[in-house]
Structure formats: C-alpha cells, structure tokens
C-alpha atoms as a PDB file:
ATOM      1  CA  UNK A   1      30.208  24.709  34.653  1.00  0.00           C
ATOM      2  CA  UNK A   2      32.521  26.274  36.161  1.00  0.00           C
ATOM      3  CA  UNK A   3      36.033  24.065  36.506  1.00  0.00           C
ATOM      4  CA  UNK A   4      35.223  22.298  33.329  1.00  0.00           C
ATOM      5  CA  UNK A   5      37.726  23.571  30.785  1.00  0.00           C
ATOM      6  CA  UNK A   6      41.491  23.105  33.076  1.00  0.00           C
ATOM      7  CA  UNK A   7      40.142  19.720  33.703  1.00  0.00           C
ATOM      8  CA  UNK A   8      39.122  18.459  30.511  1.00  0.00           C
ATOM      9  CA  UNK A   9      42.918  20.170  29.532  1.00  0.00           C
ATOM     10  CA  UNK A  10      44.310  18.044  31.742  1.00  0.00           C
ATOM     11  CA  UNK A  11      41.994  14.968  30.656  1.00  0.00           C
ATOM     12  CA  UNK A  12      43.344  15.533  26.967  1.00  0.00           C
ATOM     13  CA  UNK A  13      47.080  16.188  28.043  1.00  0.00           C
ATOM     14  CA  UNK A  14      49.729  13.472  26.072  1.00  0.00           C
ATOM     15  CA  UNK A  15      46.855  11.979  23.947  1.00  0.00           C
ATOM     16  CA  UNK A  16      47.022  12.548  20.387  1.00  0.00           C
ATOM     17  CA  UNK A  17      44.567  14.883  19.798  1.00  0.00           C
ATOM     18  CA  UNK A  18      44.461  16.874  16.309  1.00  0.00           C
ATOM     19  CA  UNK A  19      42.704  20.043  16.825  1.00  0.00           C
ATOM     20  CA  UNK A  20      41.685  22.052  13.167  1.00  0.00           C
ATOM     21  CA  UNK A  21      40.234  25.096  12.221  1.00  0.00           C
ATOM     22  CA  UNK A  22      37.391  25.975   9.454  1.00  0.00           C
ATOM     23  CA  UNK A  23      39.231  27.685   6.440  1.00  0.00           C
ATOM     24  CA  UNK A  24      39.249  30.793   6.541  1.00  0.00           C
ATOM     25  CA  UNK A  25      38.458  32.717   3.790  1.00  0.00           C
ATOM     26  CA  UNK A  26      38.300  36.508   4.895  1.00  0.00           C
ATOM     27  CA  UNK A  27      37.028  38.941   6.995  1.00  0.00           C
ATOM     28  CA  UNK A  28      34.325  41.409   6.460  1.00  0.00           C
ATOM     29  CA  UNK A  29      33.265  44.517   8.505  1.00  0.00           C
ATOM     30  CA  UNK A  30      29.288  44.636   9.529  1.00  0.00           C
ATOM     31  CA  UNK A  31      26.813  47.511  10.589  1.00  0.00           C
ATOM     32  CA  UNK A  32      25.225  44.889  12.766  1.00  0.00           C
ATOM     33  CA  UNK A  33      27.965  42.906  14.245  1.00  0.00           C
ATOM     34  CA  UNK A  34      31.200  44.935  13.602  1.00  0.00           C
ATOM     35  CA  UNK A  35      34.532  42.845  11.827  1.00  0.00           C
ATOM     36  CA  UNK A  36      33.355  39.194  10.980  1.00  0.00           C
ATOM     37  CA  UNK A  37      35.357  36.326  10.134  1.00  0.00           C
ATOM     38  CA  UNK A  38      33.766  34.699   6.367  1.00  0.00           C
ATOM     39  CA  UNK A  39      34.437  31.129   5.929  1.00  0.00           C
ATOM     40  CA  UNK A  40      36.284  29.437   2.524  1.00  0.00           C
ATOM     41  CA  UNK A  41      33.144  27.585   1.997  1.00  0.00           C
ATOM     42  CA  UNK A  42      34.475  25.283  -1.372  1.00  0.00           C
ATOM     43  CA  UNK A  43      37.240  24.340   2.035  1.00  0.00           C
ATOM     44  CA  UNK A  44      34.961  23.901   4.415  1.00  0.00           C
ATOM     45  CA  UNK A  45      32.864  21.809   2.286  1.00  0.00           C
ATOM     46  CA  UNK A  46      35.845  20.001   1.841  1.00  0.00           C
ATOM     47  CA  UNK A  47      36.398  19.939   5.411  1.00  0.00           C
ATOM     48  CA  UNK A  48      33.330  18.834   6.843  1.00  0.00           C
ATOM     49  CA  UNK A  49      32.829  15.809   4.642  1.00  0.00           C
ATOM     50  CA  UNK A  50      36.215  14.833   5.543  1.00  0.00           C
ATOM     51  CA  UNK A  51      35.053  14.923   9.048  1.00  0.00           C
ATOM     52  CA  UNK A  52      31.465  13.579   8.204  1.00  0.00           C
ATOM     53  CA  UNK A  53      33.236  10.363   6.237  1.00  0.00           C
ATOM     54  CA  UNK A  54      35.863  10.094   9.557  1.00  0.00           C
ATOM     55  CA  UNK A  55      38.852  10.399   7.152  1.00  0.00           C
ATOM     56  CA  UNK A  56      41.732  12.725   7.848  1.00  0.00           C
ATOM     57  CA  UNK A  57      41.331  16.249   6.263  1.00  0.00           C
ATOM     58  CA  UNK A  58      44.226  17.015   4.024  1.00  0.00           C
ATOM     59  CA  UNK A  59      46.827  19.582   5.620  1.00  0.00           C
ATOM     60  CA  UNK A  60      47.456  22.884   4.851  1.00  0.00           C
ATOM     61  CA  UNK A  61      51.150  24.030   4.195  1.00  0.00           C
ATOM     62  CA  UNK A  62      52.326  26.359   6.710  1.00  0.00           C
ATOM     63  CA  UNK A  63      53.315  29.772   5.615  1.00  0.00           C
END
C-alpha cells in the first residue's frame, strides 16, 4: 500500500473534512505495554452515538 496516504491527502485537500479525536481522559503507565493513553469513556459514549446517529458531536472549547 505503499503511495496510499499523500494521495488520499491530496484526494481530501479543500473539501470540508472535520477530523475528531476520542476524549481523552488520561494516561496510565503499564508493565505490559509501557505509557497508555485511557479514554473519557462517559465522552466517548457521547461521541460515538453522535457519530452512530450521523449528527455533529458537540465541540470542545479550546484551552
């Protein structure tokens, strides 16, 4: 697959494309896999029935 990602970059350039992240809720450091990242889950509930339903996902305020 090599190739894939600058063209699909270029395939998405001057659309309107909203790009989101799952809430993130903390980290957490692991014997097995070293520092994780640890979802907000009561956000990413939130989130992913937002998505789920196709309605737009309420904004965060930026810091």
């Amino acid at each position: 697959m090599r190739g894939t990602s600058p063209r699909l970059g270029q395939a998405l350039h001057g659309t309107d494309l909203v790009t989101i992240t799952v809430p993130v809720g903390g980290f957490k450091d692991t014997d097995d896999s070293g520092n994780v990242l640890l979802w907000d889950q009561s956000a990413a509930t939130r989130l992913f029935d937002t998505l789920a339903t196709d309605t737009s996902p309420v904004r965060a305020p930026h810091p």
